[in-house]
Protein backbone atom coordinates (compact mmCIF):
# COMPACT_ATOMS: atom_id res chain seq x y z
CA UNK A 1 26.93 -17.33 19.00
CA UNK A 2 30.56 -18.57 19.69
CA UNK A 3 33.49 -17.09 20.79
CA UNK A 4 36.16 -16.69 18.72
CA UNK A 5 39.05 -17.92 20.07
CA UNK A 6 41.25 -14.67 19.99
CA UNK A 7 38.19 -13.11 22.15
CA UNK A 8 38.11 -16.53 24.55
CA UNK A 9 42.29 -15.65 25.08
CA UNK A 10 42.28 -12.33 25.80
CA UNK A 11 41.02 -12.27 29.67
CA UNK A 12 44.12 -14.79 30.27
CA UNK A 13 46.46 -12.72 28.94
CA UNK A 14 45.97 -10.32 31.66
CA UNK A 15 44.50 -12.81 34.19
CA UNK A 16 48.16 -12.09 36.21
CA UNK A 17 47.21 -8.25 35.94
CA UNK A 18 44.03 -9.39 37.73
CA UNK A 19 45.19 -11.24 40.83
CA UNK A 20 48.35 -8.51 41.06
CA UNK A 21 50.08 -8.97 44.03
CA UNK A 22 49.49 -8.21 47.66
CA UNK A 23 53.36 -8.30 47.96
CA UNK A 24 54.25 -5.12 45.96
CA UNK A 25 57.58 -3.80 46.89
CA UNK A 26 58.69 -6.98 47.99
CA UNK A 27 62.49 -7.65 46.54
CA UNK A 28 62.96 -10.25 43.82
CA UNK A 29 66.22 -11.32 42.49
CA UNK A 30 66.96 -12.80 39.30
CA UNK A 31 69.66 -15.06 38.76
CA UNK A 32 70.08 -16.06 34.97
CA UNK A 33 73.28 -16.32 32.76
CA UNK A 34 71.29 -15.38 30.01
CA UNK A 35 70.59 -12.05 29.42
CA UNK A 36 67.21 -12.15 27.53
CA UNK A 37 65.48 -14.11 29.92
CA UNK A 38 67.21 -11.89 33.00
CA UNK A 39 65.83 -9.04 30.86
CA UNK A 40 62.38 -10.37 30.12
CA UNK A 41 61.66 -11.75 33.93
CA UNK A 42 62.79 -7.80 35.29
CA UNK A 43 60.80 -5.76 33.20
CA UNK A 44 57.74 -8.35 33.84
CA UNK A 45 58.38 -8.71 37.89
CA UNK A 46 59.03 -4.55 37.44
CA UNK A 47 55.83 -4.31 36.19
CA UNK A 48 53.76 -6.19 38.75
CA UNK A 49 55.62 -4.51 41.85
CA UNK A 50 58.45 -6.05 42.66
CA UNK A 51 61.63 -4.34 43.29
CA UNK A 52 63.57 -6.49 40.90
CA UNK A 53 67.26 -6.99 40.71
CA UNK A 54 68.93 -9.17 38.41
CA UNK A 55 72.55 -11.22 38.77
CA UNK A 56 74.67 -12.88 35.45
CA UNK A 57 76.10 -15.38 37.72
CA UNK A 58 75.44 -17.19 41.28
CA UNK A 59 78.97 -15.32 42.24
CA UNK A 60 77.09 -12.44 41.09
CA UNK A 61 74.35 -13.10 43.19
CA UNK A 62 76.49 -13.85 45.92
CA UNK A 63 78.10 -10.44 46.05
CA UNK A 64 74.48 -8.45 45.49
CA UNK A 65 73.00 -10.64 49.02
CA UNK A 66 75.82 -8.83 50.89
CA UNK A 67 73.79 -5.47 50.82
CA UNK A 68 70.58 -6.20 49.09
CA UNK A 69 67.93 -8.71 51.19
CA UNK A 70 65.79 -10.42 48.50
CA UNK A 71 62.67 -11.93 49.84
CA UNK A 72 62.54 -14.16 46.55
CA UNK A 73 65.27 -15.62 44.20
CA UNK A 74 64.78 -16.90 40.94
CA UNK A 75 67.58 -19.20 39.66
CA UNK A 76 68.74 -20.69 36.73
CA UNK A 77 70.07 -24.22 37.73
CA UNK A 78 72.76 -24.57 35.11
CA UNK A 79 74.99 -21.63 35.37
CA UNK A 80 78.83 -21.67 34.49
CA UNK A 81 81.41 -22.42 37.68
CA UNK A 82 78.01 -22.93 40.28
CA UNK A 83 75.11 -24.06 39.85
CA UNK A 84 71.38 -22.81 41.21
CA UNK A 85 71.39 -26.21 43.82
CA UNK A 86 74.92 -24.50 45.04
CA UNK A 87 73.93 -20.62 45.30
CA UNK A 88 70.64 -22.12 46.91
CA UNK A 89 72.74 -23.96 49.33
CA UNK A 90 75.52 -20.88 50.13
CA UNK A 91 72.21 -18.46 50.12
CA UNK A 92 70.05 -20.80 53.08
CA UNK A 93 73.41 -20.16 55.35
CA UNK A 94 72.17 -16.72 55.21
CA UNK A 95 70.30 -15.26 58.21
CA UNK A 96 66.66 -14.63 56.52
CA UNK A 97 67.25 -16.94 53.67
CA UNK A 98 65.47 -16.10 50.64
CA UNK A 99 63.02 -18.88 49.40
CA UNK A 100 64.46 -20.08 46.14
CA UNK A 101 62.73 -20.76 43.08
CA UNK A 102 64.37 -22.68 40.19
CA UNK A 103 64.04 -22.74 37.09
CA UNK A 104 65.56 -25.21 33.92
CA UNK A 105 65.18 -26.17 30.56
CA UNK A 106 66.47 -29.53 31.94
CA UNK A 107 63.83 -30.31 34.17
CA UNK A 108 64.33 -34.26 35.25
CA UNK A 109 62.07 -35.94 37.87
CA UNK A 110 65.81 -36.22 38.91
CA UNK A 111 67.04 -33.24 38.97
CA UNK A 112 63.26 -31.40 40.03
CA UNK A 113 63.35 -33.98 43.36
CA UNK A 114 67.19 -33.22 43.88
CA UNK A 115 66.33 -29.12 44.00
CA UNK A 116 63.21 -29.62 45.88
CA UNK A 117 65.10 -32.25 48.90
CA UNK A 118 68.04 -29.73 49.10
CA UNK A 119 65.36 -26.85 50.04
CA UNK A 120 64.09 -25.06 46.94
CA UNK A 121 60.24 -23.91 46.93
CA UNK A 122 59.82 -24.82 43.32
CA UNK A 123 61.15 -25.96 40.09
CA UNK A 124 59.92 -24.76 36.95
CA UNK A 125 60.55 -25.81 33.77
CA UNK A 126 61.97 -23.10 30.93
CA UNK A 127 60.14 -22.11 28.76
CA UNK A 128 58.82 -20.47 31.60
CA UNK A 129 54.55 -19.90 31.78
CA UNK A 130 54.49 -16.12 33.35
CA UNK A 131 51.39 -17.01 35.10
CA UNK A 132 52.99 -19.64 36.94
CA UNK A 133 56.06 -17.64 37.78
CA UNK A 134 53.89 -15.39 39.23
CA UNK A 135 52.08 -17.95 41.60
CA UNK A 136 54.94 -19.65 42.73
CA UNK A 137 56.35 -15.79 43.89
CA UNK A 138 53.45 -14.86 45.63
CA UNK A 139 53.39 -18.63 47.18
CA UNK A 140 56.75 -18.08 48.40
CA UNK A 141 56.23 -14.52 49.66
CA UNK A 142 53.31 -15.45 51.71
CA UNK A 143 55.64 -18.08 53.56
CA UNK A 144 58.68 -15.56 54.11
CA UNK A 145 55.88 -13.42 55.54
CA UNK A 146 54.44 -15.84 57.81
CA UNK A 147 57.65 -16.75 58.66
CA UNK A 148 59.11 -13.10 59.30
CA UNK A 149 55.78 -12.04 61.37
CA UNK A 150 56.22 -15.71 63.51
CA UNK A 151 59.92 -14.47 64.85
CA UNK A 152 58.70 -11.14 64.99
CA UNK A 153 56.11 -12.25 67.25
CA UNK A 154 58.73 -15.06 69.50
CA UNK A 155 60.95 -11.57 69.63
CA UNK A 156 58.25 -9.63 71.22
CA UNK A 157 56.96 -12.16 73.33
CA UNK A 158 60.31 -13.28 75.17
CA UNK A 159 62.10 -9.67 75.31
């Protein structure tokens, strides 16, 4: 007998459900100008785990790194006054940089290789596949951890 394919669908719709996150609690910030997708992305990286804070602007964002250490930030790349390439830029001259993930409607092979030479983990392309934005986070969270447990372990070592 065959599947239908509403019954074929279902186990992908909560495949991300499935393989949920070893990273829970880890900090996730948003950076969108619009406030639908800002919206959507919190309530879904909420859901999974994630402390999840979101930003209007890259000025926003800015001002919210001060105090708040996100291991993760998801950008927009066109943003009024600057860009996602810029806040990734200002937000690397951080000590413990957040990997950056960006994301565009306007995804060129131009513009994708421009973000990923200047230093940001991924590019994805709006609309955005939730699956995929949840791979790329956990990708990017296992490499701030190695990365954080590798100092942690120079710092012990050479005390």
């Amino acid at each position: 007998m065959e599947k239908k394919p509403a019954e074929a669908s279902a186990p992908q719709a909560d495949q991300h459900n499935e393989n949920s996150s070893h990273f829970e609690g880890a900090v996730i910030l948003v950076v969108d100008d619009e406030p639908l997708q800002r919206d959507i992305l919190k309530v879904i990286l909420s859901d999974e785990g994630y402390q999840t804070q979101v930003a209007a602007s890259a000025e926003e964002a800015l001002i919210i790194t001060r105090t708040l250490k996100p291991d993760v930030v998801l950008t927009d790349l066109r943003m009024y006054k600057m860009d996602g390439i810029e806040l990734m830029e200002k937000l690397r001259s951080q000590t413990d940089a957040p990997e950056v993930i960006i994301m565009s409607a306007f995804g060129t092979p131009v513009i994708i290789e421009k973000s990923l030479k200047k230093g940001a983990f991924s590019f994805m392309t709006k609309p955005l596949d939730i699956t995929q934005v949840l791979f790329n986070i956990n990708k990017a969270l296992e490499i701030t951890a190695k990365v954080k447990y590798s100092d942690q372990r120079f710092h012990e070592k050479w005390r």
